[in-house]
C-alpha atoms as a PDB file:
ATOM      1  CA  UNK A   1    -168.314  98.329 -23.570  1.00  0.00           C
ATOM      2  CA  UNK A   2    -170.659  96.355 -21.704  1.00  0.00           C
ATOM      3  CA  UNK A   3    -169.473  92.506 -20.758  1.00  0.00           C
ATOM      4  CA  UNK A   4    -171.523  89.782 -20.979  1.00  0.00           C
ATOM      5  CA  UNK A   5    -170.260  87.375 -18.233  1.00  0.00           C
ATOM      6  CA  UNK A   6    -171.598  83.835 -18.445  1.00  0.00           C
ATOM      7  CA  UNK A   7    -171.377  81.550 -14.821  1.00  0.00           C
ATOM      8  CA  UNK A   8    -170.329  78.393 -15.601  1.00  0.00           C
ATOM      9  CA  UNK A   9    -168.551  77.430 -12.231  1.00  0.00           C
ATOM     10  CA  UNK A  10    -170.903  74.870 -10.854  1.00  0.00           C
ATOM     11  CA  UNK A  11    -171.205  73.078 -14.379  1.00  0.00           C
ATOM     12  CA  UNK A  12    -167.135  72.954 -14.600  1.00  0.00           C
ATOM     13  CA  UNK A  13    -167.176  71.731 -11.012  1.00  0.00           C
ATOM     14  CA  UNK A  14    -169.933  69.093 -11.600  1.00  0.00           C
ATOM     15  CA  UNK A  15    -167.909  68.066 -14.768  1.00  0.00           C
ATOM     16  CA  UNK A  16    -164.953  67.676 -12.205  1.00  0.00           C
ATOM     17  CA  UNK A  17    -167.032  65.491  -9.856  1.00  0.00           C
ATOM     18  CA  UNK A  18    -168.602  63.341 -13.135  1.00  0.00           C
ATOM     19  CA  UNK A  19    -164.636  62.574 -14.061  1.00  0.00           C
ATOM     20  CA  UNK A  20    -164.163  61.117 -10.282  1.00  0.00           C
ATOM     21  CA  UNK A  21    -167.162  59.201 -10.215  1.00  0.00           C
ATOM     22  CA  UNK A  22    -166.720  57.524 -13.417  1.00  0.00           C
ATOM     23  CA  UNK A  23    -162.716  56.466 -12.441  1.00  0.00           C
ATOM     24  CA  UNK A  24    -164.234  55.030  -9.556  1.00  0.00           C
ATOM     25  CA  UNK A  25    -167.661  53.698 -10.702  1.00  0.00           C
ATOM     26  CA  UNK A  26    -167.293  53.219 -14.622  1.00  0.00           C
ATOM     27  CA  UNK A  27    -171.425  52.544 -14.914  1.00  0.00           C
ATOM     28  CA  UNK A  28    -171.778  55.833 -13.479  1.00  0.00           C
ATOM     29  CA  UNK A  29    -174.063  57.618 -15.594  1.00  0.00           C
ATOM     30  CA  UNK A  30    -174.639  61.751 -15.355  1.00  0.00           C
ATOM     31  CA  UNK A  31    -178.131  63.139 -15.368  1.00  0.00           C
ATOM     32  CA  UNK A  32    -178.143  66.651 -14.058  1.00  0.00           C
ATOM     33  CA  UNK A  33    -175.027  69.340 -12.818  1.00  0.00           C
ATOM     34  CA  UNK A  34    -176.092  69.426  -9.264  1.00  0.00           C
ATOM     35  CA  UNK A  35    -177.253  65.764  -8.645  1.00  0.00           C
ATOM     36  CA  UNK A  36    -173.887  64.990  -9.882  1.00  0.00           C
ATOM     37  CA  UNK A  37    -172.044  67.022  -7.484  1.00  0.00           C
ATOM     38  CA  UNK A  38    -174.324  65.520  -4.664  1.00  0.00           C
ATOM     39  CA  UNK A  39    -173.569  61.957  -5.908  1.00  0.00           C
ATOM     40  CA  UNK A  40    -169.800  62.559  -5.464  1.00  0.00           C
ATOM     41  CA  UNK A  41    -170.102  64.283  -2.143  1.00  0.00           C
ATOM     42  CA  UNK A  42    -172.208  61.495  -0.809  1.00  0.00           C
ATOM     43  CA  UNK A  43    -169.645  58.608  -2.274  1.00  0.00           C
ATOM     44  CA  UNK A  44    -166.650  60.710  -1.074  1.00  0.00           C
ATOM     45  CA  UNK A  45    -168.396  60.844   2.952  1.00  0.00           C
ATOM     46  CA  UNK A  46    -168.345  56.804   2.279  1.00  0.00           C
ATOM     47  CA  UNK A  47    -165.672  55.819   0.787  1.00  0.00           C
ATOM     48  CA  UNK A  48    -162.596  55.282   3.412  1.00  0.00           C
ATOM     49  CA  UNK A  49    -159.748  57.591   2.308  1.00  0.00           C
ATOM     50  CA  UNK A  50    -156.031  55.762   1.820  1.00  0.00           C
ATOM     51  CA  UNK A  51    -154.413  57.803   4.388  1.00  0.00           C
ATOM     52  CA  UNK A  52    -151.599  55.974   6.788  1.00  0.00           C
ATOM     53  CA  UNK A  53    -153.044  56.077  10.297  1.00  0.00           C
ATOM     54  CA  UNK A  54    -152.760  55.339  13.984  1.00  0.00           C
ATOM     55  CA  UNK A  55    -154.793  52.348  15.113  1.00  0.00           C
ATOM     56  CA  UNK A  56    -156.104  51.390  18.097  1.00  0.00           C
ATOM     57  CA  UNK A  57    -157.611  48.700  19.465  1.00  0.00           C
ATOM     58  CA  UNK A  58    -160.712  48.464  21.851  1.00  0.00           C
ATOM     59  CA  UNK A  59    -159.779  46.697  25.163  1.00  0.00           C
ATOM     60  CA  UNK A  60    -162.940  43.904  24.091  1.00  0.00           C
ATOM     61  CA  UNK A  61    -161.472  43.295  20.808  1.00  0.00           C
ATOM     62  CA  UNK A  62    -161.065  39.365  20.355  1.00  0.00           C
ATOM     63  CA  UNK A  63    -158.246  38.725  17.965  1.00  0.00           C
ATOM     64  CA  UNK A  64    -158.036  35.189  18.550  1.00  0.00           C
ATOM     65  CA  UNK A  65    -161.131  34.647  16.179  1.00  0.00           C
ATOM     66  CA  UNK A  66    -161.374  32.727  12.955  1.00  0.00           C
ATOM     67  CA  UNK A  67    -160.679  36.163  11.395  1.00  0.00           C
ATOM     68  CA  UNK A  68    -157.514  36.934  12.753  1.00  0.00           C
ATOM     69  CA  UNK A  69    -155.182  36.202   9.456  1.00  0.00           C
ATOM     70  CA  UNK A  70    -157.685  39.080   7.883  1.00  0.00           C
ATOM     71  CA  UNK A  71    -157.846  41.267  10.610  1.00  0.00           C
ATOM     72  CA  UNK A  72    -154.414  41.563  11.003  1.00  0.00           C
ATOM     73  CA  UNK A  73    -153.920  42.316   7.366  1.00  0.00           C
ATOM     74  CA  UNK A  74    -156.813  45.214   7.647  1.00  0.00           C
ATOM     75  CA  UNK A  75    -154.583  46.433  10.352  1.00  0.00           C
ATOM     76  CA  UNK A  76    -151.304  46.661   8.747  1.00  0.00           C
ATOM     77  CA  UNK A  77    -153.144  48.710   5.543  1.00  0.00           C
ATOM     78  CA  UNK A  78    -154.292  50.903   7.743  1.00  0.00           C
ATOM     79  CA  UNK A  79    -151.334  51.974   9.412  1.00  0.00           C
ATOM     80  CA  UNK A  80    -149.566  52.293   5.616  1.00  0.00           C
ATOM     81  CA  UNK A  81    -152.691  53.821   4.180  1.00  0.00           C
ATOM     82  CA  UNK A  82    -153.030  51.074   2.099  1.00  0.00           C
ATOM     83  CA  UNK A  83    -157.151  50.864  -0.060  1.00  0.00           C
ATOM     84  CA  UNK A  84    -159.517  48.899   2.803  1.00  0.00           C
ATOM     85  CA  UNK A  85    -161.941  49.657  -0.563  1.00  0.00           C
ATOM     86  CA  UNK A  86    -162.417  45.622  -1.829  1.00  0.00           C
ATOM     87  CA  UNK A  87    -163.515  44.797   2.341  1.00  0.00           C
ATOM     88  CA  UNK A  88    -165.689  47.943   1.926  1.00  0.00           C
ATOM     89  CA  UNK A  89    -169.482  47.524   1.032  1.00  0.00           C
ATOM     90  CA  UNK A  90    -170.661  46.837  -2.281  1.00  0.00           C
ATOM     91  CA  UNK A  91    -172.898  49.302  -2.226  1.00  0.00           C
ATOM     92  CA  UNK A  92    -170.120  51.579  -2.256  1.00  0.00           C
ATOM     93  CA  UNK A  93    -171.180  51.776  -5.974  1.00  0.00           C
ATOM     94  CA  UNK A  94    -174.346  52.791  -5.450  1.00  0.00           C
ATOM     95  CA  UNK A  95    -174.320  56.363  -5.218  1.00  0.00           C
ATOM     96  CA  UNK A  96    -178.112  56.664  -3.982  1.00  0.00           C
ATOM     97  CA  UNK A  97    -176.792  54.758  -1.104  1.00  0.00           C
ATOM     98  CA  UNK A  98    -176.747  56.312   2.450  1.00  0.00           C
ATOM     99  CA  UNK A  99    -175.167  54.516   5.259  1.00  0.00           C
ATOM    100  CA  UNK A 100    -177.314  54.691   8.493  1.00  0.00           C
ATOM    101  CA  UNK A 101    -174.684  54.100  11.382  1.00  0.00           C
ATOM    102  CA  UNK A 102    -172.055  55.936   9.137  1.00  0.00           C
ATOM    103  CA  UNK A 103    -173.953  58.916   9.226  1.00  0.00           C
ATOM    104  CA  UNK A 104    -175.566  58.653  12.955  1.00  0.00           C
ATOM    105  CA  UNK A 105    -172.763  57.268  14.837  1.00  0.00           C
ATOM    106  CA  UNK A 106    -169.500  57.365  12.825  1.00  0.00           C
ATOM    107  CA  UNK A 107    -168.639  53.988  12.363  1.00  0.00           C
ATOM    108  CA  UNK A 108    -167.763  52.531   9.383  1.00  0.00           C
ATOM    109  CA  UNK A 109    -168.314  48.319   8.632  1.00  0.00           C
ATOM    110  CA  UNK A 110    -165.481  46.140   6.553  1.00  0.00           C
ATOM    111  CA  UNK A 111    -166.129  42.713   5.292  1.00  0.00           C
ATOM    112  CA  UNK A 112    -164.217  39.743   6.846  1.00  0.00           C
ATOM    113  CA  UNK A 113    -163.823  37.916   3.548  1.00  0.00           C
ATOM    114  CA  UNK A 114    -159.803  36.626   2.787  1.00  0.00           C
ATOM    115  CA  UNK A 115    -160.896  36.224  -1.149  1.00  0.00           C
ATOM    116  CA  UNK A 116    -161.751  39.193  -3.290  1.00  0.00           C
ATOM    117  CA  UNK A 117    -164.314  38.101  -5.713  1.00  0.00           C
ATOM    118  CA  UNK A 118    -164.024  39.638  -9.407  1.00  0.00           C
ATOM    119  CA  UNK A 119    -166.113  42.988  -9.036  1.00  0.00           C
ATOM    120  CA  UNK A 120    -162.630  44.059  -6.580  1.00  0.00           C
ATOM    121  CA  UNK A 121    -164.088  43.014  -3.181  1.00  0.00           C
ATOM    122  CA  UNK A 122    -164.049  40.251  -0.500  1.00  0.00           C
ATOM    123  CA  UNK A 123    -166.526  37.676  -0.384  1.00  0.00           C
ATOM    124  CA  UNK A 124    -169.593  39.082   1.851  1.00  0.00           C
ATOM    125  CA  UNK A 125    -169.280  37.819   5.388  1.00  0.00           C
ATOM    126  CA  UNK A 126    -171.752  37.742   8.099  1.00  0.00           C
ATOM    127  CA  UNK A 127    -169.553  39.221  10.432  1.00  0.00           C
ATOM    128  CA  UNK A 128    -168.153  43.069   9.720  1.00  0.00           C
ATOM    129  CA  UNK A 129    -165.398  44.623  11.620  1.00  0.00           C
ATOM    130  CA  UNK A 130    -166.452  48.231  12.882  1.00  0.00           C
ATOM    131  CA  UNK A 131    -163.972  51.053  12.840  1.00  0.00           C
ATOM    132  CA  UNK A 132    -164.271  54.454  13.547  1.00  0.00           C
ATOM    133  CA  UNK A 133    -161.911  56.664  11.261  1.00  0.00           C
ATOM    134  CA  UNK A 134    -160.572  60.193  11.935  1.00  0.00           C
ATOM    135  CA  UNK A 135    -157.979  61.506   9.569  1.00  0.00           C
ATOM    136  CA  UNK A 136    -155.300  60.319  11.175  1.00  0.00           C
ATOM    137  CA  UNK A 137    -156.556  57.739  13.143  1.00  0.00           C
ATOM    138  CA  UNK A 138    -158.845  54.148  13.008  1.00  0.00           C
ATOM    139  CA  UNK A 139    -160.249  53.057  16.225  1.00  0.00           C
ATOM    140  CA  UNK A 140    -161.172  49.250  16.150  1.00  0.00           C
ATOM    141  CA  UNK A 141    -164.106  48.324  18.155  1.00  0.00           C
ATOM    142  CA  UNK A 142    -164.549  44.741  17.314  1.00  0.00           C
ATOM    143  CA  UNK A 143    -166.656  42.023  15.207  1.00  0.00           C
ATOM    144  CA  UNK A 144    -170.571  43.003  15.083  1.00  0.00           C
ATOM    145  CA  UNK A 145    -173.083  41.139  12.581  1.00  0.00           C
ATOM    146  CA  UNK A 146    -175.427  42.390   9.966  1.00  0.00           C
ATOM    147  CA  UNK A 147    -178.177  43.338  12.345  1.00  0.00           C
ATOM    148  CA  UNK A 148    -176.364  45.044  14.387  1.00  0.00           C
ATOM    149  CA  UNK A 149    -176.412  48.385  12.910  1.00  0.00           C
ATOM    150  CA  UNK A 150    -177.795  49.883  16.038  1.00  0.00           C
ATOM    151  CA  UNK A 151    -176.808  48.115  18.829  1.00  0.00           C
ATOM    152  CA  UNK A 152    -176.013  50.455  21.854  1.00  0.00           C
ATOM    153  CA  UNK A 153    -172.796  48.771  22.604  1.00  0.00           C
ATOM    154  CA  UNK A 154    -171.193  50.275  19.662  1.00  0.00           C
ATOM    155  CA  UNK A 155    -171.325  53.723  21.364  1.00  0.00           C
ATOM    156  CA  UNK A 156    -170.597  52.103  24.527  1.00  0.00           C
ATOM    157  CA  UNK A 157    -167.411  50.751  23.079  1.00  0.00           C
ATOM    158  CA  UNK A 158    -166.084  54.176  21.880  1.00  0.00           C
ATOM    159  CA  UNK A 159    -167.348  55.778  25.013  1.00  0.00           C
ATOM    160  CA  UNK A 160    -165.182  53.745  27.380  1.00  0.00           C
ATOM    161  CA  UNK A 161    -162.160  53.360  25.041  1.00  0.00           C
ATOM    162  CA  UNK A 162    -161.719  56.760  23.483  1.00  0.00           C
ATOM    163  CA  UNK A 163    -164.521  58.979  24.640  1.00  0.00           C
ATOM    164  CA  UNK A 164    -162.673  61.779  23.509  1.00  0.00           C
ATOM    165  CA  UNK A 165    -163.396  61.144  20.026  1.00  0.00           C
ATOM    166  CA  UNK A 166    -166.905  61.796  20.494  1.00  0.00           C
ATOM    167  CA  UNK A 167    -166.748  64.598  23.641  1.00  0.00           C
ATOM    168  CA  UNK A 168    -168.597  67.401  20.890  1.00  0.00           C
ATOM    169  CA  UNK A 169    -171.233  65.151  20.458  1.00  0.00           C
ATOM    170  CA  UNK A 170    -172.141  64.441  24.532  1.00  0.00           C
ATOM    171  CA  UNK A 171    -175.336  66.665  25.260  1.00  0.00           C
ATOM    172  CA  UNK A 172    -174.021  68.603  28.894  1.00  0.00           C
ATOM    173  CA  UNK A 173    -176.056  69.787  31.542  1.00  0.00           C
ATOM    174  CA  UNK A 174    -178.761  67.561  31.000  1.00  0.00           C
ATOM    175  CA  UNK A 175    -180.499  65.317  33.850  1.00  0.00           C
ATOM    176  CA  UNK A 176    -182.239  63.086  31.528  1.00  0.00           C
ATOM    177  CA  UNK A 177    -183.909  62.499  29.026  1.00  0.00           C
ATOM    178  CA  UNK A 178    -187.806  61.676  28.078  1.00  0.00           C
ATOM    179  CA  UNK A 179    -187.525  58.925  25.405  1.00  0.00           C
ATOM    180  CA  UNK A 180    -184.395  56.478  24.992  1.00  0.00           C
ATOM    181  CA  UNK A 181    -185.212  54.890  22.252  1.00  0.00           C
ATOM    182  CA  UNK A 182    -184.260  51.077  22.003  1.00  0.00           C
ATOM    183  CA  UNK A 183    -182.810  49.478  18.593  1.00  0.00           C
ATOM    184  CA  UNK A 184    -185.130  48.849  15.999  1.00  0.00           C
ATOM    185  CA  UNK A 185    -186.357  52.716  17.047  1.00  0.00           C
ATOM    186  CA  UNK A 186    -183.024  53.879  16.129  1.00  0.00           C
ATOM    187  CA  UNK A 187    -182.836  51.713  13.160  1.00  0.00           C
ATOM    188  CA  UNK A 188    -186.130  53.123  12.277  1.00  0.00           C
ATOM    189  CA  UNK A 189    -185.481  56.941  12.895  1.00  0.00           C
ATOM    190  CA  UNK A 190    -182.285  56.477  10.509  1.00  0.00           C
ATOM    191  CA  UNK A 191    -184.871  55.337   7.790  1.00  0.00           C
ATOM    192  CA  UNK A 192    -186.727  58.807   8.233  1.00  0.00           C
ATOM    193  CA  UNK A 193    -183.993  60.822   8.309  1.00  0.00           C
ATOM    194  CA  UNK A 194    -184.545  61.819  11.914  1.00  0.00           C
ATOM    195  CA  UNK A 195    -181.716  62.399  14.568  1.00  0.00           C
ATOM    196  CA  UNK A 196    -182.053  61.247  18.167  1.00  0.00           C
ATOM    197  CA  UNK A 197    -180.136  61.349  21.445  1.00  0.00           C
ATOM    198  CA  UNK A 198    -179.113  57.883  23.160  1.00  0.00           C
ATOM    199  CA  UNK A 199    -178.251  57.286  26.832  1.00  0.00           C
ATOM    200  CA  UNK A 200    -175.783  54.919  27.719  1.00  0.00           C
ATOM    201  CA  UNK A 201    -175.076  52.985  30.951  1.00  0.00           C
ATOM    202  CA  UNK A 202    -173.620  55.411  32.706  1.00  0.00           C
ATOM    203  CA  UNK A 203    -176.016  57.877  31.796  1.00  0.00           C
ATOM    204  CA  UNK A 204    -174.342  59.898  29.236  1.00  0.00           C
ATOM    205  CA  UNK A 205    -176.049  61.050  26.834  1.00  0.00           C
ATOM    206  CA  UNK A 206    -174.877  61.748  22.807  1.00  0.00           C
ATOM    207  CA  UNK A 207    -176.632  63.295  19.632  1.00  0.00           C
ATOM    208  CA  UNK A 208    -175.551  61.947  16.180  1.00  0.00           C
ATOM    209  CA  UNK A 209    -171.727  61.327  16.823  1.00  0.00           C
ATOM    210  CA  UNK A 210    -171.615  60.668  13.226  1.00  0.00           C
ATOM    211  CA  UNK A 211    -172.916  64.006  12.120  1.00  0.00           C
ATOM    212  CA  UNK A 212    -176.513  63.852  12.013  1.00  0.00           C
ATOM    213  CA  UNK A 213    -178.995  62.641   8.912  1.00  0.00           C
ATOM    214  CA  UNK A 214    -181.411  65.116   7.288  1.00  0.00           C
ATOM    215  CA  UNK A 215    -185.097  64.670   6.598  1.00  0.00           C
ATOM    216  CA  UNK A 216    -183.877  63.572   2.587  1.00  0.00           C
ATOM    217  CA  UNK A 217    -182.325  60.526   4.519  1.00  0.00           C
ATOM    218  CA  UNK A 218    -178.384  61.877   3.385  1.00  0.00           C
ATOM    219  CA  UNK A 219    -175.427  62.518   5.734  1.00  0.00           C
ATOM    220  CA  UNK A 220    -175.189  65.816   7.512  1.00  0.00           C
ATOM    221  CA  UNK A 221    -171.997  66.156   6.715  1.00  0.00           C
ATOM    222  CA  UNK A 222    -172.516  66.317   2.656  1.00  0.00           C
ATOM    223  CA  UNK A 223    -175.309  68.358   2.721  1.00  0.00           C
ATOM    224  CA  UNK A 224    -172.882  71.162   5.056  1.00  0.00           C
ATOM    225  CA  UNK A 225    -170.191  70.949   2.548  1.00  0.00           C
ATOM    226  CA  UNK A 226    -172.335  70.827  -0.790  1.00  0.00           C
ATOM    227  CA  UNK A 227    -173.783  73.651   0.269  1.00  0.00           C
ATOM    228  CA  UNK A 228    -170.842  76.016   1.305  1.00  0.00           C
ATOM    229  CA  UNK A 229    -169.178  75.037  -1.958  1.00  0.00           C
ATOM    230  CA  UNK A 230    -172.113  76.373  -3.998  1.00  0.00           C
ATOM    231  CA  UNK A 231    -171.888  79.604  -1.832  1.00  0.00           C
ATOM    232  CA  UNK A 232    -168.547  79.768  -2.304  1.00  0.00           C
ATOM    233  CA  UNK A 233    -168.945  79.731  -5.953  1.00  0.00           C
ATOM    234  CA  UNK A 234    -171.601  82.116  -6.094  1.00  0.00           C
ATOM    235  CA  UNK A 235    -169.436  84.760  -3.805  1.00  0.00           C
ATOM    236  CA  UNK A 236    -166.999  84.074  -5.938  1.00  0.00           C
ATOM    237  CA  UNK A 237    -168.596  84.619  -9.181  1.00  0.00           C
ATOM    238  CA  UNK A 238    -170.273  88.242  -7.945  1.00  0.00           C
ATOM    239  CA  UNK A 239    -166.970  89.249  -6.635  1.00  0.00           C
ATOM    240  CA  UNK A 240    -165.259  88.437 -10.127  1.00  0.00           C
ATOM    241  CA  UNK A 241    -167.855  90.056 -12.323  1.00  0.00           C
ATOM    242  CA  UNK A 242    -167.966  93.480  -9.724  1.00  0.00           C
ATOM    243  CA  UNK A 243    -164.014  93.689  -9.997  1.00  0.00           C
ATOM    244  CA  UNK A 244    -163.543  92.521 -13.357  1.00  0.00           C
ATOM    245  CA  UNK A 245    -161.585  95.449 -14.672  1.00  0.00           C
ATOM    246  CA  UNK A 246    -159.329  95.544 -11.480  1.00  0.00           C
ATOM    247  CA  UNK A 247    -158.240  91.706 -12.130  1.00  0.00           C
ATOM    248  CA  UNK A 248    -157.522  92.096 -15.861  1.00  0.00           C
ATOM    249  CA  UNK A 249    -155.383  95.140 -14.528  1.00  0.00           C
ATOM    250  CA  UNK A 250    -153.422  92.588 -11.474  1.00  0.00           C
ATOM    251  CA  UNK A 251    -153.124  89.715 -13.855  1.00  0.00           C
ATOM    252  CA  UNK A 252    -152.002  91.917 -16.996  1.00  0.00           C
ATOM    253  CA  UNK A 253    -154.827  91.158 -19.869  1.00  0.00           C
ATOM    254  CA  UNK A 254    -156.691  93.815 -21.631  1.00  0.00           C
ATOM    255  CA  UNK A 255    -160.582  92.394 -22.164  1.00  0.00           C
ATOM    256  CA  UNK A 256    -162.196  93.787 -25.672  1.00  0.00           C
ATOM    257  CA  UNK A 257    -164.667  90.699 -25.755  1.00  0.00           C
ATOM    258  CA  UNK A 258    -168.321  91.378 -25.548  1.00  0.00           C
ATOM    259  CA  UNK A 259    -168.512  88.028 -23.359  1.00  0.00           C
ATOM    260  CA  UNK A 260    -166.656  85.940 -20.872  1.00  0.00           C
ATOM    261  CA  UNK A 261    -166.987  82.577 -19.550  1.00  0.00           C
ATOM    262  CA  UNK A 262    -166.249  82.227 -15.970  1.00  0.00           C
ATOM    263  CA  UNK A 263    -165.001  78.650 -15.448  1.00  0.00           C
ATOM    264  CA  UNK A 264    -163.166  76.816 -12.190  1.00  0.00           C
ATOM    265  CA  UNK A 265    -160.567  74.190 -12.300  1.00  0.00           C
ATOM    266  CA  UNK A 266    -159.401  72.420  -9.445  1.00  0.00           C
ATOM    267  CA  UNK A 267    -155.492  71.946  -9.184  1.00  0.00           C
ATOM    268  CA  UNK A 268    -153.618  70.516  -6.311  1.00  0.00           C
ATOM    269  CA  UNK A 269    -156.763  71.250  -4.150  1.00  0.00           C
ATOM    270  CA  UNK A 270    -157.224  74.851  -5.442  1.00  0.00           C
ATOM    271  CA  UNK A 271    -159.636  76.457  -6.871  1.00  0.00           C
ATOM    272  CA  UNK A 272    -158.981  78.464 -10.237  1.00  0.00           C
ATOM    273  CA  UNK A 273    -161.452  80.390 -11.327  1.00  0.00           C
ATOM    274  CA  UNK A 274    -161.138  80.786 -15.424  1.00  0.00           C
ATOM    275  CA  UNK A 275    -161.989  83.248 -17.973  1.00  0.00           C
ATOM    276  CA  UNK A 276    -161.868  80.467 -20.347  1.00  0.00           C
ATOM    277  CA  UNK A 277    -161.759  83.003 -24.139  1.00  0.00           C
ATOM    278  CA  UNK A 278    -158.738  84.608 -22.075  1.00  0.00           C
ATOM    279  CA  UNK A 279    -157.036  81.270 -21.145  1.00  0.00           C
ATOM    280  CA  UNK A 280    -156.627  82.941 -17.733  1.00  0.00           C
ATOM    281  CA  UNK A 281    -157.178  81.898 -14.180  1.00  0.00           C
ATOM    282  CA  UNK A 282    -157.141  83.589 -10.780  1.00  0.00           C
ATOM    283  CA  UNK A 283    -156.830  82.043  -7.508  1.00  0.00           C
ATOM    284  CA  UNK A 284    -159.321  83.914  -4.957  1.00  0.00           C
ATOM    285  CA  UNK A 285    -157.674  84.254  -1.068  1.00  0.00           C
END
């Protein structure tokens, strides 16, 4: 008898990512499976995860500003893995959103504010406090403005504190290079989605510590993991559909349906991939 298999992976999955956006932004609204899935990809590269986490501080930080109270409390959630969401951006919600020196350089901006207003975050501040994050780790580099989004120092900052962080990034071998571009030519490259090296003091030289924007103007990062999740689900589909009969045999069902749903769930971070008028799942190594 010849099956009918129907893929419906990437429509489960986007279903998946709709139910996470909405929790998070209820005026989320769905228009199409895959712009979903990008949506929550690009929200997820934002959005700082509550994980506890090492801090340090760079040697120029001033904490005897008018922000200390707050800054000290942004500290001590950090190190639980408290939400930093309310000092977060508003445009957080906003899922056509890309930040520019997220995505180039790695560093993420909180608000200063000490009263969270009723939407969930702080009042907007002029001043931002600019962090980079690792998984287990937040590197302070101090107060910047508004308009600083592009100021060299930032990079200077992580390259004398913790130039480790960033070592992958550092273009090697090179004597130099033929255009440095100043500030507002960064800040205008990020606009265009295009990627370009800086030189620092010292001379050295970095490319995109953040991960790099495309020419659509989104992070690097997303478009990477977007699209090795959608190859993922197609190997994983052809794989299931060529050994059909040897996985009904290994999970002990007998198939006499004419056609079969191929689903995905995602439990506990896994993947199960479902033939949904079975009520089975399998989990692919």
């Amino acid at each position: 008898m010849e099956i009918e298999f129907i893929n419906e992976i990437e429509k489960d999955y986007s279903d998946y990512c709709f139910e996470k956006l909405i929790s998070l932004i209820p005026s989320y609204q769905k228009t199409e499976d895959e712009k979903c899935i990008w949506d929550y990809h690009r929200y997820k590269f934002r959005k700082i995860t509550d994980t506890p986490r090492r801090v340090f501080l760079a040697s120029s930080l001033d904490r005897q500003s008018e922000f200390e109270n707050v800054i000290t409390g942004i500290l001590n959630k950090m190190e639980r893995g408290e939400s930093l969401l309310s000092y977060q951006s508003r445009l957080l919600k906003n899922t056509d959103y890309d930040d520019g020196l997220l995505m180039d350089w790695g560093v993420q901006h909180l608000h200063l504010g000490d009263y969270i207003e009723s939407d969930g975050f702080v009042k907007r501040t002029k001043e931002l406090l600019f962090i980079k994050f690792t998984p287990d780790s937040a590197y302070v580099l101090g107060i910047f403005e508004h308009n600083e989004w592009s100021t060299l120092s930032i990079l200077e900052i992580v390259h004398e504190n913790w130039p480790e962080t960033i070592d992958n990034h550092k273009v090697k071998n090179i004597v130099d290079i033929s255009h440095c571009p100043n500030e507002e030519t960064i800040q205008s490259f990020r606009k265009i989605g295009l990627n370009s090296a800086v030189k620092l003091k010292d001379n050295t030289v970095y490319m995109g510590p953040g991960g790099g924007i495309t020419a659509a103007g989104t992070p690097m990062e997303v478009t990477h993991n977007v699209l090795h999740l959608r190859r993922t689900f197609s190997h994983a589909y052809n794989h299931i559909v060529k050994e059909f009969d040897a996985i009904c045999d290994h999970i002990g069902v007998e198939c006499k349906l004419d056609k079969i749903l191929i689903g995905i769930n995602l439990i506990d971070g896994k993947f199960i991939y479902t033939f949904k008028e079975l009520d089975r799942g399998i989990v692919l190594a």
